[in-house]
Protein backbone atom coordinates (compact mmCIF):
# COMPACT_ATOMS: atom_id res chain seq x y z
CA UNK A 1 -232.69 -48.23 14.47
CA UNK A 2 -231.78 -44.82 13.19
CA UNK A 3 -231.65 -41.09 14.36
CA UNK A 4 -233.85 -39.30 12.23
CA UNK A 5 -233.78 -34.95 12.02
CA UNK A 6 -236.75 -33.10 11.25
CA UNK A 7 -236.82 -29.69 10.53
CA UNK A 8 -239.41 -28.24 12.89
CA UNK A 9 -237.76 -26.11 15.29
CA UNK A 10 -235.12 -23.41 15.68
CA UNK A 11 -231.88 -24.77 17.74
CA UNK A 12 -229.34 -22.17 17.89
CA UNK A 13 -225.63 -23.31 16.87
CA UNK A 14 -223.31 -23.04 20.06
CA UNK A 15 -220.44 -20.54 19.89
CA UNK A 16 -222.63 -18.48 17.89
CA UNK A 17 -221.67 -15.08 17.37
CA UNK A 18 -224.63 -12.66 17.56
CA UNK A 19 -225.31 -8.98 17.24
CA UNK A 20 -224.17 -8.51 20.74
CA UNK A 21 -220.39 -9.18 19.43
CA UNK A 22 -220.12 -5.91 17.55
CA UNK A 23 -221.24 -7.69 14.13
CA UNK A 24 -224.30 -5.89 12.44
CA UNK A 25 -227.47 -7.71 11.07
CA UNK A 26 -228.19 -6.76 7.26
CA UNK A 27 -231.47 -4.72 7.07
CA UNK A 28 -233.75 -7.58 5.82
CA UNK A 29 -237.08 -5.96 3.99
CA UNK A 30 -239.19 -9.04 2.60
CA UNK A 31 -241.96 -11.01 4.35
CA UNK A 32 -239.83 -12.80 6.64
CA UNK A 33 -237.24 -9.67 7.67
CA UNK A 34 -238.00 -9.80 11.32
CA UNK A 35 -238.18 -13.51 11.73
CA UNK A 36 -234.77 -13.78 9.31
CA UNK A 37 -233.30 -11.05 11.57
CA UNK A 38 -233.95 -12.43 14.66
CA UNK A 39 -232.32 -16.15 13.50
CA UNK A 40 -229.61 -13.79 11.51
CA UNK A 41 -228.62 -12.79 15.07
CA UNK A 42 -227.46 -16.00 16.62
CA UNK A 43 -227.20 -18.31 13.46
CA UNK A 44 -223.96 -20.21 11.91
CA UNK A 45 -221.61 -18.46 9.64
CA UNK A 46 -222.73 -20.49 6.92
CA UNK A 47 -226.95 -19.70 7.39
CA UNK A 48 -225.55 -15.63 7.35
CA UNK A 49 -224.00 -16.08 3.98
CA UNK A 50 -227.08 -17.86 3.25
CA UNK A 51 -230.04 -16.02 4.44
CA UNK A 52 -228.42 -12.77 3.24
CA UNK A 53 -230.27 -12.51 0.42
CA UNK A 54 -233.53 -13.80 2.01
CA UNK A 55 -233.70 -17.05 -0.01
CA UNK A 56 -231.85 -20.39 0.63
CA UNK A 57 -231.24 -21.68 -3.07
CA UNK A 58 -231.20 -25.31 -3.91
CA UNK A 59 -227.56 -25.11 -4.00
CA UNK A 60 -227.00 -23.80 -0.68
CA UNK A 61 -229.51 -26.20 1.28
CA UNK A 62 -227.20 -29.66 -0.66
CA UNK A 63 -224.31 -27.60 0.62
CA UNK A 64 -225.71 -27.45 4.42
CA UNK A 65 -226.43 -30.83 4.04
CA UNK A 66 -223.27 -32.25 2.66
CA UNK A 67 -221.36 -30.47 4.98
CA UNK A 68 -222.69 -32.08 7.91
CA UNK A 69 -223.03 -35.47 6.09
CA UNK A 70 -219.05 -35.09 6.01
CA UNK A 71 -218.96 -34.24 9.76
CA UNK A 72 -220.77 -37.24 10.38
CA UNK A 73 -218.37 -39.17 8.10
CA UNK A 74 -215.51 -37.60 10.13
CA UNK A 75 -217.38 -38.50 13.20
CA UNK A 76 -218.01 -42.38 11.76
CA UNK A 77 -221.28 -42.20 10.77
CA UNK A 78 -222.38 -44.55 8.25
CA UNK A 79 -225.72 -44.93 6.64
CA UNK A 80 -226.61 -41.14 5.67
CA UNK A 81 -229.37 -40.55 4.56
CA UNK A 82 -231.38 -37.48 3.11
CA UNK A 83 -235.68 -37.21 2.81
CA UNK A 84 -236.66 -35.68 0.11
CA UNK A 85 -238.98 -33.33 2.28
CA UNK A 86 -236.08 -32.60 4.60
CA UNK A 87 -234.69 -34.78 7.43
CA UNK A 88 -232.69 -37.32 7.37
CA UNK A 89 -230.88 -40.30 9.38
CA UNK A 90 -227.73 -41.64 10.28
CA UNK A 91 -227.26 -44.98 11.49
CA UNK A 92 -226.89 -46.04 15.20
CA UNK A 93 -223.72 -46.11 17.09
CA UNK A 94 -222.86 -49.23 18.96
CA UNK A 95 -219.52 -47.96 20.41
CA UNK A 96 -220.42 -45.19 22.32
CA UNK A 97 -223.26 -44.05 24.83
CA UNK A 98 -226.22 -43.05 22.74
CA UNK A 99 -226.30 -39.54 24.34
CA UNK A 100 -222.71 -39.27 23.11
CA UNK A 101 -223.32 -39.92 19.74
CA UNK A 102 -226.48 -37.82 19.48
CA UNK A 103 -224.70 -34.69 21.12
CA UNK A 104 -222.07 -35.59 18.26
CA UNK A 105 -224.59 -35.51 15.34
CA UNK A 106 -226.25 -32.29 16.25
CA UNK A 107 -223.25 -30.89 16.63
CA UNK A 108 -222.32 -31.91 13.17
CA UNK A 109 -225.61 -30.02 12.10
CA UNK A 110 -225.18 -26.99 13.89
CA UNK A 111 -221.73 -26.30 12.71
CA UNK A 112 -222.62 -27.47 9.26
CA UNK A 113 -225.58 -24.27 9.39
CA UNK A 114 -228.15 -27.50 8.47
CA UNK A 115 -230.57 -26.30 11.16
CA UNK A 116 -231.62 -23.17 10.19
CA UNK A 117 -231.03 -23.67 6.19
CA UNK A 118 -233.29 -26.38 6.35
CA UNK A 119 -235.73 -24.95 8.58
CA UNK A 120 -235.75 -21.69 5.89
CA UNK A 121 -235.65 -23.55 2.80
CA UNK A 122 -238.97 -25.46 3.23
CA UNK A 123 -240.40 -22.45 5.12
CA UNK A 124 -239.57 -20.22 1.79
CA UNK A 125 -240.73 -23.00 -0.17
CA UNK A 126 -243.97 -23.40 1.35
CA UNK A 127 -245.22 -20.33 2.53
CA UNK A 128 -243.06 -17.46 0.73
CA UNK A 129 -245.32 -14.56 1.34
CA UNK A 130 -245.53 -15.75 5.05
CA UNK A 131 -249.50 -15.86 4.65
CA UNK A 132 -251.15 -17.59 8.40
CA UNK A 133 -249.82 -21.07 7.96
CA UNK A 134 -252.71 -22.22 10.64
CA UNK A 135 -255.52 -20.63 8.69
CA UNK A 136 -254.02 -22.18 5.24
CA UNK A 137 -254.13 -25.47 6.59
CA UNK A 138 -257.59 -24.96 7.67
CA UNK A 139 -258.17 -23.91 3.94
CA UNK A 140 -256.80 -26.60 2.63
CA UNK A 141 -258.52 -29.18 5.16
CA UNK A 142 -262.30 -27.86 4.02
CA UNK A 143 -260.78 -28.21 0.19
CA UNK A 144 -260.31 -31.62 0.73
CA UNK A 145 -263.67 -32.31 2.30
CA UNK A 146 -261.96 -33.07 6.10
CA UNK A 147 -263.64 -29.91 7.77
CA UNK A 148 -267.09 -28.12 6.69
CA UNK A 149 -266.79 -24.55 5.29
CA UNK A 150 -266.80 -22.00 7.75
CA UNK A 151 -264.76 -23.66 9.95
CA UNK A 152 -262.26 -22.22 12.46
CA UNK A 153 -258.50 -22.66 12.97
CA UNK A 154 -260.13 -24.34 16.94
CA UNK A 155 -262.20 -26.20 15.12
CA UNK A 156 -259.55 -27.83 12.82
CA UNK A 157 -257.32 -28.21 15.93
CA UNK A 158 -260.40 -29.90 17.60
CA UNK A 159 -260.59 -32.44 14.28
CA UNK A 160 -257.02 -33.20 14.98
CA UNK A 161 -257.43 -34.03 18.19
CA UNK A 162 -260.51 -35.94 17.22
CA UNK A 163 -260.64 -40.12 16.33
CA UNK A 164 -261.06 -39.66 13.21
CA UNK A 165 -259.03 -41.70 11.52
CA UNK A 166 -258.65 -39.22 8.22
CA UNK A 167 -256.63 -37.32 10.73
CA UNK A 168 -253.33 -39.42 9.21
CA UNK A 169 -254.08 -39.69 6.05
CA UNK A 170 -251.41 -38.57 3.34
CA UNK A 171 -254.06 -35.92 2.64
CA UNK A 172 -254.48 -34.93 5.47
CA UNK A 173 -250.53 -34.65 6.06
CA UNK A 174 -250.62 -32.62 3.02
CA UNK A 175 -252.29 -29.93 3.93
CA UNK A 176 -250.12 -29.65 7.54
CA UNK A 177 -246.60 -29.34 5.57
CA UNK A 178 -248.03 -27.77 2.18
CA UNK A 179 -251.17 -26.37 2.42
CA UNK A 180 -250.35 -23.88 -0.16
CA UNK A 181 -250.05 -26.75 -2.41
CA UNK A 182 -246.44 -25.48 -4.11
CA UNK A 183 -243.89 -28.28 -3.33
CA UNK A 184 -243.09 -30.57 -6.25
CA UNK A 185 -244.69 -33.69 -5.89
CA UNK A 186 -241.92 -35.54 -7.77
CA UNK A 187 -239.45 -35.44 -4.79
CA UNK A 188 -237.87 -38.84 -3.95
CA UNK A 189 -235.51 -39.51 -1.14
CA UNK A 190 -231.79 -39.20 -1.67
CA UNK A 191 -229.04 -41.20 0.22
């Protein structure tokens, strides 16, 4: 058994400092600048050097994730591993209570900034003009033949909630983390 991360919602680092503590928030101007702003404010050092520039390079997000992959070393983690489409796992820990070791390995992504780089690297990957991710997905859903044209962002939530049973196929998981279609499809998983 294995704790696994996925990217899919904003945790604030603890001991964050935040525009409250006298330290300004660059003016951010592209499609994201009130959504960067607002995680600017209460993010790690490491995502403010980051998201500075409004992009998270490739560079930067193996960075995030090798630093907390040595905090986890540190910590005696063992079996790291790294998805290809973000996430990863670390193998269990036997020695301590599980809530101790799990408060231990967020920690280690917190203070490694592998929250929010992660979280802005696929988001700037997937949807850089910050177009409505709902209605894209719809899109993409009636492309592929799962919803008839015409149809509304309730009606694809409706199909989702529906038995169908295209509801988890890989196409259908497609179009809910890239509808836009512009992730490589050659990613493989990394260890």
């Amino acid at each position: 058994m294995s704790l696994s991360l996925a990217a899919c919602a904003h945790v604030s680092p603890e001991g964050a400092t935040n525009g409250g503590s006298g330290q300004s928030i660059p003016h951010f101007t592209g499609p994201y600048a009130k959504e960067i702003a607002e995680d600017y404010a209460s993010a790690s050092d490491y995502f403010k050097a980051v998201i500075v520039d409004e992009q998270v390079s490739d560079a930067e997000y193996q960075e995030a994730r090798e630093r907390a992959a040595q905090c986890w070393r540190d910590n005696g983690f063992t079996g790291i591993k790294f998805f290809a489409r973000g996430g990863g796992s670390v193998e269990d820990r036997s020695d301590m209570p599980v809530e101790q070791w799990r408060k231990i390995y967020t920690g280690c992504e917190e203070k490694a900034g592998l929250i929010d780089t992660e979280i802005w690297y696929w988001k700037l990957r997937t949807n850089p003009d910050n177009v409505d991710w709902p209605a894209a997905e719809r899109d993409c859903l009636v492309q592929a033949g799962f919803l008839e044209k015409g149809s509304s962002v309730a009606d694809m939530n409706r199909w989702y909630d529906s038995a169908d049973p295209r509801v988890s196929s890989p196409e259908t998981h497609e179009c809910a983390s890239d509808p836009l279609h512009l992730l490589d499809d050659s990613l493989s998983e990394e260890e």
